[in-house]
C-alpha atoms as a PDB file:
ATOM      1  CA  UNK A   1      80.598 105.450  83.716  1.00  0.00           C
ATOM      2  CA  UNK A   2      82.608 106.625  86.583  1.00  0.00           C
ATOM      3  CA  UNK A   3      85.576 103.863  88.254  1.00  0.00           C
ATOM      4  CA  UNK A   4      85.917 104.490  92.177  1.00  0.00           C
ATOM      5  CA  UNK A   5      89.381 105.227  93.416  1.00  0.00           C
ATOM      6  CA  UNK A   6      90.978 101.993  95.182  1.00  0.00           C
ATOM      7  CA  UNK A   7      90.677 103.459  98.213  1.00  0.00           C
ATOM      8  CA  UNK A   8      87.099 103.940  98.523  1.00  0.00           C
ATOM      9  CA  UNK A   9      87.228  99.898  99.046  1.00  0.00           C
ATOM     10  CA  UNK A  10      89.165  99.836 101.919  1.00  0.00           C
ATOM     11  CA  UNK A  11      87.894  99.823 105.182  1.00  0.00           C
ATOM     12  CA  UNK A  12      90.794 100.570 107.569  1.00  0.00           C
ATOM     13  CA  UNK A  13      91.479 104.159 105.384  1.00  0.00           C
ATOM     14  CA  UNK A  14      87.240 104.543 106.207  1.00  0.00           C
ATOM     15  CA  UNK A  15      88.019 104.297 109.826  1.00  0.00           C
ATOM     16  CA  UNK A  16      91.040 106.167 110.166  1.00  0.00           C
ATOM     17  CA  UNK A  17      89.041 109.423 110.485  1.00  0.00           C
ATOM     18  CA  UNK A  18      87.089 108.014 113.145  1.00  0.00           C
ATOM     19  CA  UNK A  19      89.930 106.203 114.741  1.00  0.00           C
ATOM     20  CA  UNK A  20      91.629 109.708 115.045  1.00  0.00           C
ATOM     21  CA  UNK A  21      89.211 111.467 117.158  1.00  0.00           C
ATOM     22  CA  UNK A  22      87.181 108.523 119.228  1.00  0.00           C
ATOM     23  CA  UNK A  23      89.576 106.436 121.465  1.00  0.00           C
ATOM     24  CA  UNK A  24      86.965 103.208 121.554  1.00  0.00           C
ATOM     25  CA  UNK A  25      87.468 103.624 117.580  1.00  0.00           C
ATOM     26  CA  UNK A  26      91.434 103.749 117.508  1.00  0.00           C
ATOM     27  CA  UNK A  27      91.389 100.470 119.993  1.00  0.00           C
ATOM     28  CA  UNK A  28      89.139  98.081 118.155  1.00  0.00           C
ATOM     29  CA  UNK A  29      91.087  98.990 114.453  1.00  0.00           C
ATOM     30  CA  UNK A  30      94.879  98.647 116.258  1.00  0.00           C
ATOM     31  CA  UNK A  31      92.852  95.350 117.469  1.00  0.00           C
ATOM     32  CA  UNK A  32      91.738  94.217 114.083  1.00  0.00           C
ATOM     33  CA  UNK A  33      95.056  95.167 112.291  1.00  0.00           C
ATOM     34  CA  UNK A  34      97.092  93.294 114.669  1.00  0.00           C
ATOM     35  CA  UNK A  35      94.966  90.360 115.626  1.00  0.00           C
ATOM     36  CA  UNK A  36      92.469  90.246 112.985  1.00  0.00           C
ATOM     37  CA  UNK A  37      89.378  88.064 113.412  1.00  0.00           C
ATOM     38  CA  UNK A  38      91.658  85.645 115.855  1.00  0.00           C
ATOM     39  CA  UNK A  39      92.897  87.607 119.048  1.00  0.00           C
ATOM     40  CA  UNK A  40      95.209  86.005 120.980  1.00  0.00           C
ATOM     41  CA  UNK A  41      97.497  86.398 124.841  1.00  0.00           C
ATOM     42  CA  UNK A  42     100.502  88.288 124.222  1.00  0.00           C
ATOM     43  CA  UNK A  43     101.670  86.027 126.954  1.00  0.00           C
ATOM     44  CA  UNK A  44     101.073  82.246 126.053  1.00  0.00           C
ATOM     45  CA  UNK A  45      99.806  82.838 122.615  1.00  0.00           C
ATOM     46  CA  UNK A  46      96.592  81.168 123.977  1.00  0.00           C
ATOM     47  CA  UNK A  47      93.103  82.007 121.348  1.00  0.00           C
ATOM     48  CA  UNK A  48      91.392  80.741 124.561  1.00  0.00           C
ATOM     49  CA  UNK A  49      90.437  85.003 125.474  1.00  0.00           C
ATOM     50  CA  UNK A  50      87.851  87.139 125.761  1.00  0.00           C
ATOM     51  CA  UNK A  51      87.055  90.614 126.366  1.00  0.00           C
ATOM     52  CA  UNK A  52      86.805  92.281 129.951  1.00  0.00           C
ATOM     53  CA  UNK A  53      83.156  94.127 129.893  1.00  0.00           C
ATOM     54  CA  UNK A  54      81.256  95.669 132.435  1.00  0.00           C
ATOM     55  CA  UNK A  55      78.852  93.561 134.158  1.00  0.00           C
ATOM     56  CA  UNK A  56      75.910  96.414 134.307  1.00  0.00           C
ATOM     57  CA  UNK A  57      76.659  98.242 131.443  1.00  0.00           C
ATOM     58  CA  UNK A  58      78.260  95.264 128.689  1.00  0.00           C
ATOM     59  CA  UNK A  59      80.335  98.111 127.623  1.00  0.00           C
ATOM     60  CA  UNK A  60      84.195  97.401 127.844  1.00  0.00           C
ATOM     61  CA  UNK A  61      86.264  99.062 130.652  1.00  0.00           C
ATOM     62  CA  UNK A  62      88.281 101.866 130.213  1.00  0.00           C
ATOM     63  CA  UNK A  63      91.634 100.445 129.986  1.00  0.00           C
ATOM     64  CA  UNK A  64      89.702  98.002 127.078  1.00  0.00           C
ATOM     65  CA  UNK A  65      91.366  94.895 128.830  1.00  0.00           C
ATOM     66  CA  UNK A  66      91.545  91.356 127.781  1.00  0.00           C
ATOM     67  CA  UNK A  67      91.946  88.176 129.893  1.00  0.00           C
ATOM     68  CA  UNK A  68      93.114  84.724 128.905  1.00  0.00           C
ATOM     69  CA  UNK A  69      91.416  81.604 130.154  1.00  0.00           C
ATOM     70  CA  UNK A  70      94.664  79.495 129.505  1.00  0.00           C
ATOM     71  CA  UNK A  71      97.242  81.787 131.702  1.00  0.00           C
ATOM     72  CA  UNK A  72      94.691  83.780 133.601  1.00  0.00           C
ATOM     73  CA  UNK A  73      96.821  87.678 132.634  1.00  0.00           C
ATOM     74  CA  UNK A  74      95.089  90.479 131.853  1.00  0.00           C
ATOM     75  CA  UNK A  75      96.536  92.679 128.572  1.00  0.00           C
ATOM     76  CA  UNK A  76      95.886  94.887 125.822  1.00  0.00           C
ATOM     77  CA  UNK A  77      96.481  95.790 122.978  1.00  0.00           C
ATOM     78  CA  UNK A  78      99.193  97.704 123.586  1.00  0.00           C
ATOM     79  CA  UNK A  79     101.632  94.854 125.408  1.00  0.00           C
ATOM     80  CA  UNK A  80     104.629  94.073 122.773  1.00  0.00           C
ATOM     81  CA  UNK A  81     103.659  97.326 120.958  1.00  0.00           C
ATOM     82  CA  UNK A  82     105.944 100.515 120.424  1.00  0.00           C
ATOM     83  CA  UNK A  83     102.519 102.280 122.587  1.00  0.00           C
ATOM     84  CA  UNK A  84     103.401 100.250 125.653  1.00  0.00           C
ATOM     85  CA  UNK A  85     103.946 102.077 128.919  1.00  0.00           C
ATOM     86  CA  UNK A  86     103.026 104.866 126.932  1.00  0.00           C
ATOM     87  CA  UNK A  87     100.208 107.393 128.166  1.00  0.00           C
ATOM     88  CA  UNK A  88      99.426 109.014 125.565  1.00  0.00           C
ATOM     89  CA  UNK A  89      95.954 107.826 123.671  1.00  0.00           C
ATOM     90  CA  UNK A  90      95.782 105.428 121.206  1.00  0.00           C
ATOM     91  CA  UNK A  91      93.953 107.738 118.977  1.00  0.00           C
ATOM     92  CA  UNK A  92      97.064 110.460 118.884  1.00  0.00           C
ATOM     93  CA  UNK A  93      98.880 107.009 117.727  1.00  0.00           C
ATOM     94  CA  UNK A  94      96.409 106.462 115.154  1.00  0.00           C
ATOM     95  CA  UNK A  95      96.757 109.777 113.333  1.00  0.00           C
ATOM     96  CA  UNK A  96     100.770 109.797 113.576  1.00  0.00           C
ATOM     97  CA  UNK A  97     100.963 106.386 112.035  1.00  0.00           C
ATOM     98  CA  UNK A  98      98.320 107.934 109.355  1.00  0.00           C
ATOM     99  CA  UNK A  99     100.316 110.271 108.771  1.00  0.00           C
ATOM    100  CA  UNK A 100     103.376 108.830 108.697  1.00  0.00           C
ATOM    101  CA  UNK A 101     102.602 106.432 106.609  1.00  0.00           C
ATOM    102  CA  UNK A 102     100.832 108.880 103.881  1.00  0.00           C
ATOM    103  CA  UNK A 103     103.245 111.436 103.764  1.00  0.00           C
ATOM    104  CA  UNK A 104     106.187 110.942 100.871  1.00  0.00           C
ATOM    105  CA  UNK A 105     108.186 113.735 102.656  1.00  0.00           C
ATOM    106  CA  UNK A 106     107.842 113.233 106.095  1.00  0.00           C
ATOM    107  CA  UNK A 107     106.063 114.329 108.578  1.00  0.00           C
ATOM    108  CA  UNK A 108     107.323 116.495 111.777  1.00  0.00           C
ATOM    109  CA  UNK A 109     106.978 116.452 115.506  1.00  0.00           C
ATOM    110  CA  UNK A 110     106.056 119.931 115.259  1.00  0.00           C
ATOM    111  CA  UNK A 111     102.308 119.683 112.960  1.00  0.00           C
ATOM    112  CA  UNK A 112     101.689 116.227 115.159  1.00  0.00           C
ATOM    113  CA  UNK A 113     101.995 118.646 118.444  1.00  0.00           C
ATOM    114  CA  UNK A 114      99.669 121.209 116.649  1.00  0.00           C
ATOM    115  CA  UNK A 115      96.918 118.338 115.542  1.00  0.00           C
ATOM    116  CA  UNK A 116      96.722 116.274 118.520  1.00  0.00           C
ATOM    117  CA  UNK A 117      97.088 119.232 121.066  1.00  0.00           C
ATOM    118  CA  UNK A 118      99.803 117.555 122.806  1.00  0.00           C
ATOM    119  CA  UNK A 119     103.825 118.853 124.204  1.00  0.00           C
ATOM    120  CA  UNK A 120     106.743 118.768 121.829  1.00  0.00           C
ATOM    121  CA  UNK A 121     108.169 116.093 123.969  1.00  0.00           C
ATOM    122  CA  UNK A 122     104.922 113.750 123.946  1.00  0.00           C
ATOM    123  CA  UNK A 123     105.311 114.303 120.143  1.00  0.00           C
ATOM    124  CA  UNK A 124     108.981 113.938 119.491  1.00  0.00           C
ATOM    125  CA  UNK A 125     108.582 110.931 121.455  1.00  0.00           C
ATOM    126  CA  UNK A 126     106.192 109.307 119.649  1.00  0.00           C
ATOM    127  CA  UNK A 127     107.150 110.558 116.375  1.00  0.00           C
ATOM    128  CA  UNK A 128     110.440 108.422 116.917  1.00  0.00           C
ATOM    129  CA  UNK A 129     108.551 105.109 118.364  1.00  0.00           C
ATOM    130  CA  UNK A 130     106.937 105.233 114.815  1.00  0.00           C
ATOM    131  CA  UNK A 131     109.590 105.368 112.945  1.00  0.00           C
ATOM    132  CA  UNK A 132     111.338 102.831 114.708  1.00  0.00           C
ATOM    133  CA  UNK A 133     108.144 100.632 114.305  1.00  0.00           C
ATOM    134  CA  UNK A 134     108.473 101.451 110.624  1.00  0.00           C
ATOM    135  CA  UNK A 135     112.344 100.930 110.325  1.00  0.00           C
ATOM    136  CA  UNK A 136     113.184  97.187 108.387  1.00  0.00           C
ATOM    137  CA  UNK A 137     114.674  94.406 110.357  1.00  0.00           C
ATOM    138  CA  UNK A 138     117.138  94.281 108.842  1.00  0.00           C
ATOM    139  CA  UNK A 139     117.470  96.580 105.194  1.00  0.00           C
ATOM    140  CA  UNK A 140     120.561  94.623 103.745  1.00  0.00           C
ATOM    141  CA  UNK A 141     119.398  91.219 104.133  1.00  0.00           C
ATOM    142  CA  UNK A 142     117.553  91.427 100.702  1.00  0.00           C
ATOM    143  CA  UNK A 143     119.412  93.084  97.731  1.00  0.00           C
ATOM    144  CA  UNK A 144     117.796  94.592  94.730  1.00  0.00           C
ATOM    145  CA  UNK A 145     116.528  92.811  91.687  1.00  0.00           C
ATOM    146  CA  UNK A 146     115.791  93.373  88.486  1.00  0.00           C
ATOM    147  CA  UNK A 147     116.316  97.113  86.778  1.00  0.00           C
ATOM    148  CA  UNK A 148     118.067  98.918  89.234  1.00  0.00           C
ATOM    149  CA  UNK A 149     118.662 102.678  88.827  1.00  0.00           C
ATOM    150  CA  UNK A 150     120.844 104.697  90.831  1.00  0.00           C
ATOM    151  CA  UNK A 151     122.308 107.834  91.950  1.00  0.00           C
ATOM    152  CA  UNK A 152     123.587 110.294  94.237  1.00  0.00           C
ATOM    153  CA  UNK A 153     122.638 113.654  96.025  1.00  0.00           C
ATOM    154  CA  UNK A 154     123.871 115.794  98.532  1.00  0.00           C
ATOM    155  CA  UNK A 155     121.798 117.579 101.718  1.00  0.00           C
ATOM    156  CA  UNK A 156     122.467 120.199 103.766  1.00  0.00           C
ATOM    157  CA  UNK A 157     121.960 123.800 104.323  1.00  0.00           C
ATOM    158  CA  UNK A 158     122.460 126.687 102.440  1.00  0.00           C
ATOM    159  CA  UNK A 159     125.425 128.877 103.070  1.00  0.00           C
ATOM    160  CA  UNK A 160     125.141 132.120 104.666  1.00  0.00           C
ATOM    161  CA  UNK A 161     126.623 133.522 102.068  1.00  0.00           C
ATOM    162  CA  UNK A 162     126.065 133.392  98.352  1.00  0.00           C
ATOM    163  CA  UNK A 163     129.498 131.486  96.441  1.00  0.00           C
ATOM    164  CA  UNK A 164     130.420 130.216 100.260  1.00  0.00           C
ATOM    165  CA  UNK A 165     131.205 126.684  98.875  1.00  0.00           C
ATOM    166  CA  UNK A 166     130.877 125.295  95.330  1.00  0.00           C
ATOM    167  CA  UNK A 167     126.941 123.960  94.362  1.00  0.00           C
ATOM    168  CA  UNK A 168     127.008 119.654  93.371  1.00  0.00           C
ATOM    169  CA  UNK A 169     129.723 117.571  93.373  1.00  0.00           C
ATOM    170  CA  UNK A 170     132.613 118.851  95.603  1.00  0.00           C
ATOM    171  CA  UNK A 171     130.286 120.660  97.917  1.00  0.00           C
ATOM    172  CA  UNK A 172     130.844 120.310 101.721  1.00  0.00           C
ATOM    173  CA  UNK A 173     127.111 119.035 102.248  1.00  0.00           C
ATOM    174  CA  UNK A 174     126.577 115.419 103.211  1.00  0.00           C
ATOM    175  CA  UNK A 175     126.233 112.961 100.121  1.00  0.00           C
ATOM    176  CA  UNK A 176     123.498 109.960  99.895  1.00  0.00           C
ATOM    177  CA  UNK A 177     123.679 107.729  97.416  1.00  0.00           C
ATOM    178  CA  UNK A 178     119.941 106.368  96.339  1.00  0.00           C
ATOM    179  CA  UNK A 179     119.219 102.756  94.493  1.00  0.00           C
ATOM    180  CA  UNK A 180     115.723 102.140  93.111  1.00  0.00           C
ATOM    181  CA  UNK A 181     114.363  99.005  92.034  1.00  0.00           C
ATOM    182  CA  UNK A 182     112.161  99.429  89.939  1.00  0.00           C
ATOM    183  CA  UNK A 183     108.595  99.092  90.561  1.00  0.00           C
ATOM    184  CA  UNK A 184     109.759  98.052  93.762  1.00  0.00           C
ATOM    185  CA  UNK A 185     112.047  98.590  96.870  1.00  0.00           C
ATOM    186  CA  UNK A 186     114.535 101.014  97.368  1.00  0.00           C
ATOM    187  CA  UNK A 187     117.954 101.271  99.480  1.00  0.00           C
ATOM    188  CA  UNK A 188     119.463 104.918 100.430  1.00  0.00           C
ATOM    189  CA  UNK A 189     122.668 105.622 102.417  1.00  0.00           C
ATOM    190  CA  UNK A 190     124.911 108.688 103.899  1.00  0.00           C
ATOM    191  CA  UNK A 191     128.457 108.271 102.348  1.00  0.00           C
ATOM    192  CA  UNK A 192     131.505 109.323 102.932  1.00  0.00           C
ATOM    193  CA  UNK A 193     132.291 110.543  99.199  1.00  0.00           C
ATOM    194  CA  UNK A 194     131.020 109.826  95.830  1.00  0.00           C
ATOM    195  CA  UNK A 195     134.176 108.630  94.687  1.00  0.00           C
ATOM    196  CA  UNK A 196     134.181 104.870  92.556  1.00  0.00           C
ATOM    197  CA  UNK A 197     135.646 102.987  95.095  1.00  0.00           C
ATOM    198  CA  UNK A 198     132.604 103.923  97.620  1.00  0.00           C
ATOM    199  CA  UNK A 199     129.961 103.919  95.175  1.00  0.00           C
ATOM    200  CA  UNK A 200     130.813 100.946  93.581  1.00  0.00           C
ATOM    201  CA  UNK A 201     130.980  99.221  97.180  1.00  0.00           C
ATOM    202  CA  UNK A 202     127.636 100.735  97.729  1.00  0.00           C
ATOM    203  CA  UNK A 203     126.024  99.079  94.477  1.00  0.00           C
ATOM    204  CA  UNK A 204     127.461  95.748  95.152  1.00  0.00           C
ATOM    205  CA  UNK A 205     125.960  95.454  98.302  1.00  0.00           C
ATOM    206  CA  UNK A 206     122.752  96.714  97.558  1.00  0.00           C
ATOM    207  CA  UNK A 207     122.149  95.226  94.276  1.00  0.00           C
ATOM    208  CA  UNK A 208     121.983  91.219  93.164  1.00  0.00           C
ATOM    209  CA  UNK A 209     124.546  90.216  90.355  1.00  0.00           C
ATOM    210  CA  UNK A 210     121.919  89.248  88.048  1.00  0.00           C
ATOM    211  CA  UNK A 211     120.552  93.002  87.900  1.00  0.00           C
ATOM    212  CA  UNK A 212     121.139  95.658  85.718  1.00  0.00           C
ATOM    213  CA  UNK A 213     122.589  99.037  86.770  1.00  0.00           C
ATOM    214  CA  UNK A 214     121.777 102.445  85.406  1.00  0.00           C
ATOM    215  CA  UNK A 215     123.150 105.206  86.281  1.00  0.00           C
ATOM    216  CA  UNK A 216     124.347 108.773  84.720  1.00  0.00           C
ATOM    217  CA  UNK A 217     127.087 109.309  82.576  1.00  0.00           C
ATOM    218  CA  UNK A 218     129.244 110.341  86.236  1.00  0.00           C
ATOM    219  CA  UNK A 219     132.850 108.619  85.962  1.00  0.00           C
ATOM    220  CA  UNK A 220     132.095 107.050  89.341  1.00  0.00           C
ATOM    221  CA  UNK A 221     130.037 104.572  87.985  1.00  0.00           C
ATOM    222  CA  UNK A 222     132.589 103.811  85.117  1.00  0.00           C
ATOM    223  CA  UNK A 223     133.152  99.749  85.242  1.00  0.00           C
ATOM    224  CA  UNK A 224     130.706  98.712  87.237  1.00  0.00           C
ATOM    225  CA  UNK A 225     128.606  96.950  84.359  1.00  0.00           C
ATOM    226  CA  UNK A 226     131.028  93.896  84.342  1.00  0.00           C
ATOM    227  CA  UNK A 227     130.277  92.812  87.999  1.00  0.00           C
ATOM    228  CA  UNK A 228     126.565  92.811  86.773  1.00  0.00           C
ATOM    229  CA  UNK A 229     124.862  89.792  84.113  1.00  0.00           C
ATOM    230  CA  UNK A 230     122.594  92.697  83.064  1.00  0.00           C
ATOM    231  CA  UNK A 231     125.440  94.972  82.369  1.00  0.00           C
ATOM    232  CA  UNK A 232     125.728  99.144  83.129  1.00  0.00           C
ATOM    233  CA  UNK A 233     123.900 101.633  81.128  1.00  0.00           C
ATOM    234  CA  UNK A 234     123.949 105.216  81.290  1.00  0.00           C
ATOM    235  CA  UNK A 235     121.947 108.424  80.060  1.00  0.00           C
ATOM    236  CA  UNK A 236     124.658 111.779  79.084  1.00  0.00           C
ATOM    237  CA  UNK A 237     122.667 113.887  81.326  1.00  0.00           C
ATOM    238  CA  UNK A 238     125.739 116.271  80.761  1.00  0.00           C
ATOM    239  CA  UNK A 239     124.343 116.238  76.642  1.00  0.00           C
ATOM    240  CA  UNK A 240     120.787 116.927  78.332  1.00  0.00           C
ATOM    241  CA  UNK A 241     119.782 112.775  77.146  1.00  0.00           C
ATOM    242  CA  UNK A 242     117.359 111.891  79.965  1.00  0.00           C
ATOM    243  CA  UNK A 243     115.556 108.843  78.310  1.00  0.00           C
ATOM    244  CA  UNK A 244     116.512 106.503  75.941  1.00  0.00           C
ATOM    245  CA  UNK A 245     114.482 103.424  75.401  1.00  0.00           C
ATOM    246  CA  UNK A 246     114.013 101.757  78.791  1.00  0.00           C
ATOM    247  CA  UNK A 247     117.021 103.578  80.127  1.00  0.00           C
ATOM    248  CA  UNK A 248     116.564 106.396  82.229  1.00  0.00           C
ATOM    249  CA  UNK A 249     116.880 107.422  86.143  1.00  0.00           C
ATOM    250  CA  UNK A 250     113.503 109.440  86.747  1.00  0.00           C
ATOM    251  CA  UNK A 251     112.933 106.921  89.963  1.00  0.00           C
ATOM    252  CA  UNK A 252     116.307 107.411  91.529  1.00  0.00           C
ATOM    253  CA  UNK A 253     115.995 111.099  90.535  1.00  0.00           C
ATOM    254  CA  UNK A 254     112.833 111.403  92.316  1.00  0.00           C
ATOM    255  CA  UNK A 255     114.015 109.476  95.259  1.00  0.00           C
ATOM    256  CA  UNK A 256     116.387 111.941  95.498  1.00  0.00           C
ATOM    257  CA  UNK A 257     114.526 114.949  95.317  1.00  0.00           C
ATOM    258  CA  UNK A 258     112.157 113.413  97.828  1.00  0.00           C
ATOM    259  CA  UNK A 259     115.386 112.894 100.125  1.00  0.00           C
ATOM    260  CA  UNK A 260     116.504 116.666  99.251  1.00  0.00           C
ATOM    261  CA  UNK A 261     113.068 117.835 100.393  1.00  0.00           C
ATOM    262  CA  UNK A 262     112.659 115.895 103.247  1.00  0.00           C
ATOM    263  CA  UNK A 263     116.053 117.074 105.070  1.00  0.00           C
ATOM    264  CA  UNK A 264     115.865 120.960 103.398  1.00  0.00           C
ATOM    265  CA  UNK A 265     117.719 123.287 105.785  1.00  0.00           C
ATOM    266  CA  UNK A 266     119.643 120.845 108.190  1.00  0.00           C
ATOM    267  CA  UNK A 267     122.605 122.024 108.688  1.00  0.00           C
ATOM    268  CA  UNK A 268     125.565 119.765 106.909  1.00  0.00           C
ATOM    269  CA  UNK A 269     127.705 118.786 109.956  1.00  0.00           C
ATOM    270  CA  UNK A 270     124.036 117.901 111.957  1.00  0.00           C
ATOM    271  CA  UNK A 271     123.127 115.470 108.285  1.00  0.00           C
ATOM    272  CA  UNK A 272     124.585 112.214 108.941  1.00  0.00           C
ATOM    273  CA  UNK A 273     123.210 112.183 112.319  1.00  0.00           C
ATOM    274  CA  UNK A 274     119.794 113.163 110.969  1.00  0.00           C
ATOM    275  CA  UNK A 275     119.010 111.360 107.575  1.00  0.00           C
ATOM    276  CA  UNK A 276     121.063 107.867 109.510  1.00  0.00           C
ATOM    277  CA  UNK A 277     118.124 107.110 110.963  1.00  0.00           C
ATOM    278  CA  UNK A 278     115.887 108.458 109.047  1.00  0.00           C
ATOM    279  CA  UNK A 279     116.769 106.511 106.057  1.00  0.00           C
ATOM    280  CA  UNK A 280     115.505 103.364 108.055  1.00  0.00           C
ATOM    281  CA  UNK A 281     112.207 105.104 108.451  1.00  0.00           C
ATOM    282  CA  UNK A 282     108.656 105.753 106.789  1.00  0.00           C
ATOM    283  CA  UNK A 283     108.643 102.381 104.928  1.00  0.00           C
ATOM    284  CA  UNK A 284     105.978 102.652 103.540  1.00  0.00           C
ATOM    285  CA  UNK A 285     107.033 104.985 100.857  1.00  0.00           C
ATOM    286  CA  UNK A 286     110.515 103.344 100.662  1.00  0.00           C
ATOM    287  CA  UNK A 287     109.700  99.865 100.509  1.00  0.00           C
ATOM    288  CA  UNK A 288     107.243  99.473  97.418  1.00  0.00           C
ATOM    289  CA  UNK A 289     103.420 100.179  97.052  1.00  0.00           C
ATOM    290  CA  UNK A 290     102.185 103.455  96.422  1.00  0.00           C
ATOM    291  CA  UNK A 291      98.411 102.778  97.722  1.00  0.00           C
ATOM    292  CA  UNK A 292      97.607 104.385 100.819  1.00  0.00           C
ATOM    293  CA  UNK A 293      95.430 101.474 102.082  1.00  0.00           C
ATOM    294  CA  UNK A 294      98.607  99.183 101.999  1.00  0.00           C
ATOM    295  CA  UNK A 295     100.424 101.322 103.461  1.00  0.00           C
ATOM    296  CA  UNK A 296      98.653 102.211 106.728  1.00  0.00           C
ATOM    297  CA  UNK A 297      97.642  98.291 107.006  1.00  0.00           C
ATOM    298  CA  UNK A 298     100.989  97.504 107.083  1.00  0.00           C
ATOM    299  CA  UNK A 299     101.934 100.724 109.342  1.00  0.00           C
ATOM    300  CA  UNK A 300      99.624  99.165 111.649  1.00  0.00           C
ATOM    301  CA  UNK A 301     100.365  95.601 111.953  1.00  0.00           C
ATOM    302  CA  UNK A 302     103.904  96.333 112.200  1.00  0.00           C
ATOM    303  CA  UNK A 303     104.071  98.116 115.374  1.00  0.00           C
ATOM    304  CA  UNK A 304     105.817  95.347 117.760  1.00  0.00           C
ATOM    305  CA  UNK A 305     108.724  95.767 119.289  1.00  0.00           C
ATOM    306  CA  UNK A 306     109.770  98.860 121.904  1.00  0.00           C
END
């Protein structure tokens, strides 16, 4: 007996094909995910609306108004949105956010020009609106709980020349330090250095006091443990010992090969100007659930704010 994927019950992941290529389609699902079955002015906050049809035709108009009977405005759905004063269709937003949302590594400007047959500008602009409609609040205001893993990477280009500059630790590529909590949210930050003094400043305000660290055998980390009720426990990845027990880092490592990937070939001066605010970006992936359907629900529900 076969079991259907999870995401063959949702319904907003059935329309996003047709959302993507009918404009009608991509109005009525931004409508549902940000109003539901109770639409309401963007101006009074009035339920007291209705929708603006044609009077020979019943269809709606082409701007796909609504009007409130309380405050007498017209709007859309677009007013308080990140697509506001924005020409662009709401069915190029549609597939960005899709996308966006879906892809671990990022998506660029560049494919969303090539898919939606629009300029590099319309997408670079609209590429960034996303990601700012993405971006937390505010990232620091809760700190990880629980089993926390975490670690650190460096990005950047490769040299020109083979031997340039010294490969890991001591490299002149930007560092980003990673912490995973696990099966749940993650923090990640550009650094100056990887010393213990920074590192340990980045775990305490990232992580709760009643969590548990773990972390490589890298002398950074040394002493940390005591600050923490759960204590500091480390794998010798230097004695290849990846998993012992419970303790291992294979999320923070894989955060950090996601973060590798994502910024491959930026150059190391242009890094903490790139992956700053990127690392407030694509939530989705970053802050918990791995289902696609939660994901782009949330992707588009969150889009306020421009």
């Amino acid at each position: 007996m076969s079991k259907a994927h999870h995401l063959s019950k949702s319904p907003t992941v059935a329309e996003i094909p047709l959302a993507c290529s009918d404009e009608s389609a991509a109005v009525e699902l931004l409508e549902q995910l940000r109003w539901g079955d109770n639409p309401g002015c963007v101006h009074c906050g009035s339920v007291d609306v209705y929708k603006m049809v044609d009077a020979k035709t019943g269809q709606r108009n082409k701007r796909f108004l609504w009007r409130c009977h309380d405050c007498h405005k017209q709007y859309t759905v677009r007013i308080g949105t990140v697509y506001e004063e924005s020409r662009i269709p709401l069915r190029h937003w549609c597939y960005a956010f899709w996308r966006a949302s879906t892809s671990k590594k990022g998506v660029a400007a560049l494919e969303i020009m090539r898919q939606c047959q629009i300029s590099y500008k319309s997408a670079l602009f609209l590429m960034n609106r996303i990601r700012f409609a993405m971006a937390p609040e505010n990232p620091s205001a809760e700190k990880l709980m629980g089993t926390v893993e975490v670690d650190e990477t460096y990005v950047g280009g490769k040299p020109r020349y083979r031997n340039q500059y010294p490969l890991g630790r001591g490299t002149r590529k930007t560092p980003v330090f990673a912490a995973v909590e696990r099966q749940g949210r993650i923090r990640r930050r550009v650094i100056a250095d990887v010393n213990g003094k920074t590192l340990k400043g980045a775990i305490r305000e990232m992580v709760d006091a009643q969590s548990r660290i773990i972390s490589d055998d890298f002398s950074s980390y040394m002493g940390i443990g005591k600050e923490f009720s759960g204590g500091h426990h480390t794998v010798a990845h230097g004695t290849r010992e990846y998993v012992r027990g419970d303790i291992h880092t294979n999320h923070g490592r894989k955060l950090v090969c996601d973060i590798e990937a994502r910024h491959y070939g930026h150059l190391p001066q242009c890094e903490q100007a790139v992956l700053a605010p990127l690392s407030l970006a694509i939530r989705f992936y970053v802050e918990s659930s791995p289902h696609e359907r939660w994901r782009t629900n949330r992707c588009g529900s969150s889009c306020g704010g421009r």
